[in-house]
Structure formats: structure tokens, C-alpha cells
Protein backbone atom coordinates (compact mmCIF):
# COMPACT_ATOMS: atom_id res chain seq x y z
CA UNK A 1 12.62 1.64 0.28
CA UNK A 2 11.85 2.28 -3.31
CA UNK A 3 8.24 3.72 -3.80
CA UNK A 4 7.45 0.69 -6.43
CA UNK A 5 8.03 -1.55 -3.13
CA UNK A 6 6.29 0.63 -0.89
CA UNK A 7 3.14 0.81 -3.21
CA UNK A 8 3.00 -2.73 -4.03
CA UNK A 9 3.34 -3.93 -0.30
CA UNK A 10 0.14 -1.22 1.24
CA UNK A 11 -1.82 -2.85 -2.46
CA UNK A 12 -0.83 -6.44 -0.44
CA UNK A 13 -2.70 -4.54 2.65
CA UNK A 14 -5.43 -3.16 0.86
CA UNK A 15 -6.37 -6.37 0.01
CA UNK A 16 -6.93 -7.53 3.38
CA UNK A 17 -10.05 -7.00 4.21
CA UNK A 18 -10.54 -6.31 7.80
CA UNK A 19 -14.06 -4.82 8.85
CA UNK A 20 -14.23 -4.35 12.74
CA UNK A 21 -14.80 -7.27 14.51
CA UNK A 22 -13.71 -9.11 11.76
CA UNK A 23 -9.93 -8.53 12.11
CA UNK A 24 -8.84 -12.20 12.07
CA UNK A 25 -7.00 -11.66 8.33
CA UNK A 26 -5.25 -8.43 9.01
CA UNK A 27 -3.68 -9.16 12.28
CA UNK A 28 -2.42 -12.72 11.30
CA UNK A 29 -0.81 -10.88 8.67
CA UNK A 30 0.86 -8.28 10.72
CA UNK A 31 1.74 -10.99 13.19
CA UNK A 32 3.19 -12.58 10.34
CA UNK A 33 5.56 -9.47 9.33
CA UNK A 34 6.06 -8.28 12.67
CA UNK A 35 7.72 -11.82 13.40
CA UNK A 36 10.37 -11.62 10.47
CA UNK A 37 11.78 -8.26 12.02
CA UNK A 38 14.28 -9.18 14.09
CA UNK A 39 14.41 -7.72 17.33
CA UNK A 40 10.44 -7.47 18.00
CA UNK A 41 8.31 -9.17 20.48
CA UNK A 42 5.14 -9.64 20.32
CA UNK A 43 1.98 -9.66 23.29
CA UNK A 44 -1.72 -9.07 23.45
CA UNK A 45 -4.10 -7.56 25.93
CA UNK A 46 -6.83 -9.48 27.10
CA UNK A 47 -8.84 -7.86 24.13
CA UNK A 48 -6.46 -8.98 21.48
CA UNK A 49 -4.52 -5.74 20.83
CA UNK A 50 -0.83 -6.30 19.67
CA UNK A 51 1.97 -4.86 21.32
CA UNK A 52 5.36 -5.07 19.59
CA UNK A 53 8.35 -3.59 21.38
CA UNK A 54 11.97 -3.42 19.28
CA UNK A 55 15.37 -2.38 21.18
CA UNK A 56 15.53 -0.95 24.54
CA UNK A 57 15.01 2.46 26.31
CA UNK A 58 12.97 5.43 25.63
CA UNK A 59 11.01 4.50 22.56
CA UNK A 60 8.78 6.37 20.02
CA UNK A 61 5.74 4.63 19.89
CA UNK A 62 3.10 4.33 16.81
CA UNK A 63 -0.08 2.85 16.97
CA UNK A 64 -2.52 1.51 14.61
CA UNK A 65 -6.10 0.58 13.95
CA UNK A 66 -6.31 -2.63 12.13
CA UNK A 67 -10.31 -2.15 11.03
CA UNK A 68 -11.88 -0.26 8.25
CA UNK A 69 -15.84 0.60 7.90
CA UNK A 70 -16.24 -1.28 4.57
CA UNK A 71 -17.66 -4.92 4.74
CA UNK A 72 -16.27 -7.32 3.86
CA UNK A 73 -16.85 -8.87 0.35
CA UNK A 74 -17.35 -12.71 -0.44
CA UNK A 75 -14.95 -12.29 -3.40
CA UNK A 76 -11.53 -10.82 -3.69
CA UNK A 77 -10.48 -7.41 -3.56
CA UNK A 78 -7.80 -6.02 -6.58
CA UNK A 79 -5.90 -3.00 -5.66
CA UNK A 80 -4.67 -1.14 -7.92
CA UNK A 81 -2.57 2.70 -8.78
CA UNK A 82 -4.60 4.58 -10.47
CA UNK A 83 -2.27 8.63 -11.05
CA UNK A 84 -0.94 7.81 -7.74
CA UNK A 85 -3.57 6.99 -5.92
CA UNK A 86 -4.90 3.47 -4.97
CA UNK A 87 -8.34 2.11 -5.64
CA UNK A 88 -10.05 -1.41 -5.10
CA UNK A 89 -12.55 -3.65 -7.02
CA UNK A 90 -14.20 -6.71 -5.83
CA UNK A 91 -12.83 -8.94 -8.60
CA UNK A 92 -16.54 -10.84 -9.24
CA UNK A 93 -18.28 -7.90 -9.81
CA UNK A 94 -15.71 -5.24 -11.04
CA UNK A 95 -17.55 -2.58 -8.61
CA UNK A 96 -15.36 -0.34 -6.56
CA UNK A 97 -14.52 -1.16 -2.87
CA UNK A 98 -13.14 0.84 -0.24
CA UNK A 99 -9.26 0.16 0.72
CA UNK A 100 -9.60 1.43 4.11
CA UNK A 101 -6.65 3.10 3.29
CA UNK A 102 -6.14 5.66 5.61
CA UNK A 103 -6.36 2.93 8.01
CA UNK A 104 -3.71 1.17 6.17
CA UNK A 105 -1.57 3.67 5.74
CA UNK A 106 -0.85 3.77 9.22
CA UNK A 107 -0.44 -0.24 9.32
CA UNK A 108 2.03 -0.01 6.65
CA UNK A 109 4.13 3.03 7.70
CA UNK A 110 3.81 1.94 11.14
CA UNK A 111 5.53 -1.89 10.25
CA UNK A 112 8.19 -0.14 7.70
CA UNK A 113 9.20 1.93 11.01
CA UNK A 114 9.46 -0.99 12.65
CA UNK A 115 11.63 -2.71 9.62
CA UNK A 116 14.27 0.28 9.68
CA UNK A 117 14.41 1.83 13.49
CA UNK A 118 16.81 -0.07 15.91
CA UNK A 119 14.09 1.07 18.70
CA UNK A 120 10.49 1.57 19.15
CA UNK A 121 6.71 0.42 20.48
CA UNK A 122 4.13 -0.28 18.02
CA UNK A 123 0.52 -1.07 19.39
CA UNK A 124 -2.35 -2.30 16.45
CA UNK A 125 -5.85 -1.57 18.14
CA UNK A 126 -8.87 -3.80 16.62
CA UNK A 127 -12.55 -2.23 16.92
CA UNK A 128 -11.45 1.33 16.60
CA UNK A 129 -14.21 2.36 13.91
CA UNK A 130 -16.83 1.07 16.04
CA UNK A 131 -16.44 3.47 19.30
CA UNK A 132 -12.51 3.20 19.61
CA UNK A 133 -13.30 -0.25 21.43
CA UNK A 134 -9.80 -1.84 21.42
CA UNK A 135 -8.01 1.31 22.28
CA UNK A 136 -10.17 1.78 25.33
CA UNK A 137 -9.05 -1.41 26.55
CA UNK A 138 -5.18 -0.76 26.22
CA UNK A 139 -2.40 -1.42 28.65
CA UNK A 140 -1.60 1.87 29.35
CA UNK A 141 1.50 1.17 31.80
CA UNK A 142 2.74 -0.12 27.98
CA UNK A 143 3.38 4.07 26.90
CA UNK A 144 5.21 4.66 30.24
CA UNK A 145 8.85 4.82 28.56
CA UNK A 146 7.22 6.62 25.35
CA UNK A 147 8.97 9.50 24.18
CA UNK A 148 6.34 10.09 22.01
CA UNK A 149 2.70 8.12 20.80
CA UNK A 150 2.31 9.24 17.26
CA UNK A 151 -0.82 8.14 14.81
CA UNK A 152 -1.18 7.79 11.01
CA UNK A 153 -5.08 7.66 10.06
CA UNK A 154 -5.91 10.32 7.82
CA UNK A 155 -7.27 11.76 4.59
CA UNK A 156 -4.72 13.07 2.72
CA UNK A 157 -1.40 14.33 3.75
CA UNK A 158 -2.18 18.13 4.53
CA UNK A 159 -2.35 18.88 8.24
CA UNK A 160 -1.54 17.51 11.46
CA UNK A 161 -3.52 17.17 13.81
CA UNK A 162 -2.86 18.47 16.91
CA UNK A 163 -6.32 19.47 19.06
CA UNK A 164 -9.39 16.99 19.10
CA UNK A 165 -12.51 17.67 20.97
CA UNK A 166 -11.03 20.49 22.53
CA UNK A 167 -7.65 18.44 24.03
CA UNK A 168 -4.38 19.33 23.22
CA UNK A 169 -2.26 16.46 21.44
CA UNK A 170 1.30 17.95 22.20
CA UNK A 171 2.79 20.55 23.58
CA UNK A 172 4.76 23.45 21.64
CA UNK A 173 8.29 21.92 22.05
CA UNK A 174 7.47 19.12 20.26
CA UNK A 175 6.16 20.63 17.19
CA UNK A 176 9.16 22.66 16.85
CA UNK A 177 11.29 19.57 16.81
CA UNK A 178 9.29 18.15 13.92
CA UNK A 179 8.72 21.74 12.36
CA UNK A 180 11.38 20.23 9.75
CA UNK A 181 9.54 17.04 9.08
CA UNK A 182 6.36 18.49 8.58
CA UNK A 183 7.53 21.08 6.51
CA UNK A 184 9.82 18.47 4.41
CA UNK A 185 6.68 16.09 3.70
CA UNK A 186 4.11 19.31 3.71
């Protein structure tokens, strides 16, 4: 995908607003795209989550949040590029908004996966910024045939995280199979 596409599609999801507990928007939209990929089904937990599986086997497996912290706003929210990076403004009152977009960056890159791999598990949590609500309420028998869960929610692009609150993400082996990927996207 060329990067004017992939910029003007996470803009589309930056416009979404989606503050937790207020979801309704965000995931009607990923339902939405998740149902023109052909090959993915769809389910919920009893909570709501969505679970998308593509293809069959072992599968690397993303998930998602789907909130952000910012309220929402009556009026509409403009993305735009600003030197590469992307900014919003309610559209009544010109003010700045937050995107949510480190939220969204792992919605987007998380449904392009899904466009372009013949097999894989997605899973977009609500509630997450609130107490990681909807994640506490997964179906965990859904990672059982996981090769791997992997997250993108992050400031920047610098590290990876691998340790939180004192428990190890992964062991050694598997970041020297994505030594080259890390390396290749710094």
C-alpha cells in the first residue's frame, strides 16, 4: 500500500471518535471493513469484543483497543498531516483534538494485516483506557493456536516493549526472529 493510502485511511480513523464506553462508531466501522476481507469471520464475547479469525492453522494474532481518553466532541473532527505527523480539530471551533492515535495505529495496522495475510486472529478490545475492562473479559481459549499475540499502542516508533510491571512479554527466541524487523523499521 502506498503511504498516501495508508495516511488518508488512519485520517478516516482518526475521525472516529471513540471514547471508552462510547465505542458504538468505531467498531461498526471495523465491522464494516473487517466484512469486505474475504476470508474473515467475525464473533463477540459476551462483552462485545470482536474476534476475527482469517485462514486456518497456527495464526499470529494482533489485538486492538478500539477507545481513546479524549471525549467525544458534538461537532466533527478534521484530521489532517501536518510534516508527517497527524493532528485533529473539532471543525466548529478550530481547537485541537486528540486523534487517539496510538490507539489507532494499532486499529489500522492491525486491519491492513488482516487485508494482506492469507492467515491470522485479530481481537479489538473496547474499555481498555478505563482499567483494561474488555480485555479482562476475553475468551482466552481464542489465543490457544497463537503463534504469537502481538500489540500496536504506542508513542512513537522507538522501542519495543518487552517487560511490563515486572513480566516478561517474550522469550529470547522470539526477539531474535524479529531482530531483522525491528532493526529494518528501527
Amino acid at each position: 500500500m502506498n503511504r498516501k493510502k495508508f495516511v488518508k485511511q488512519l485520517c478516516k480513523l482518526v475521525s472516529i471518535q471513540s471514547a471508552s464506553y462510547d465505542t458504538k462508531l468505531m467498531m461498526r466501522h471495523i465491522k464494516d471493513v473487517v466484512q469486505s476481507i474475504a476470508g474473515c469471520t467475525i464473533s463477540y464475547d459476551t462483552y462485545g469484543n470482536m474476534y476475527v479469525v482469517k485462514g486456518q492453522g497456527n495464526y499470529p494474532t494482533m489485538v486492538c483497543h478500539t477507545d481513546t481518553v479524549h471525549e467525544i466532541e458534538k461537532a466533527k473532527i478534521i484530521p489532517i498531516e501536518v510534516e508527517g505527523n497527524i493532528v485533529a480539530f473539532n471543525s466548529t471551533t478550530m481547537e485541537q483534538h486528540g486523534t487517539g492515535g496510538d490507539d489507532k495505529v494499532g486499529i489500522h495496522i492491525t486491519i491492513q494485516l488482516l487485508k494482506t495475510q492469507p492467515n491470522m486472529k485479530a481481537v479489538f478490545f473496547l474499555d481498555e483506557e478505563v482499567g483494561c475492562v474488555g480485555s479482562s473479559k476475553a475468551n482466552m481459549d481464542f489465543f490457544d493456536d497463537s503463534i504469537f499475540v502481538l500489540q500496536c499502542d504506542r508513542r512513537g516508533y522507538s522501542d519495543f516493549v518487552n517487560k511490563i510491571s515486572g513480566t516478561k512479554l517474550y522469550e529470547k527466541n522470539f526477539q531474535k526472529e524479529i531482530k531483522d524487523i525491528l532493526k529494518k523499521y528501527k
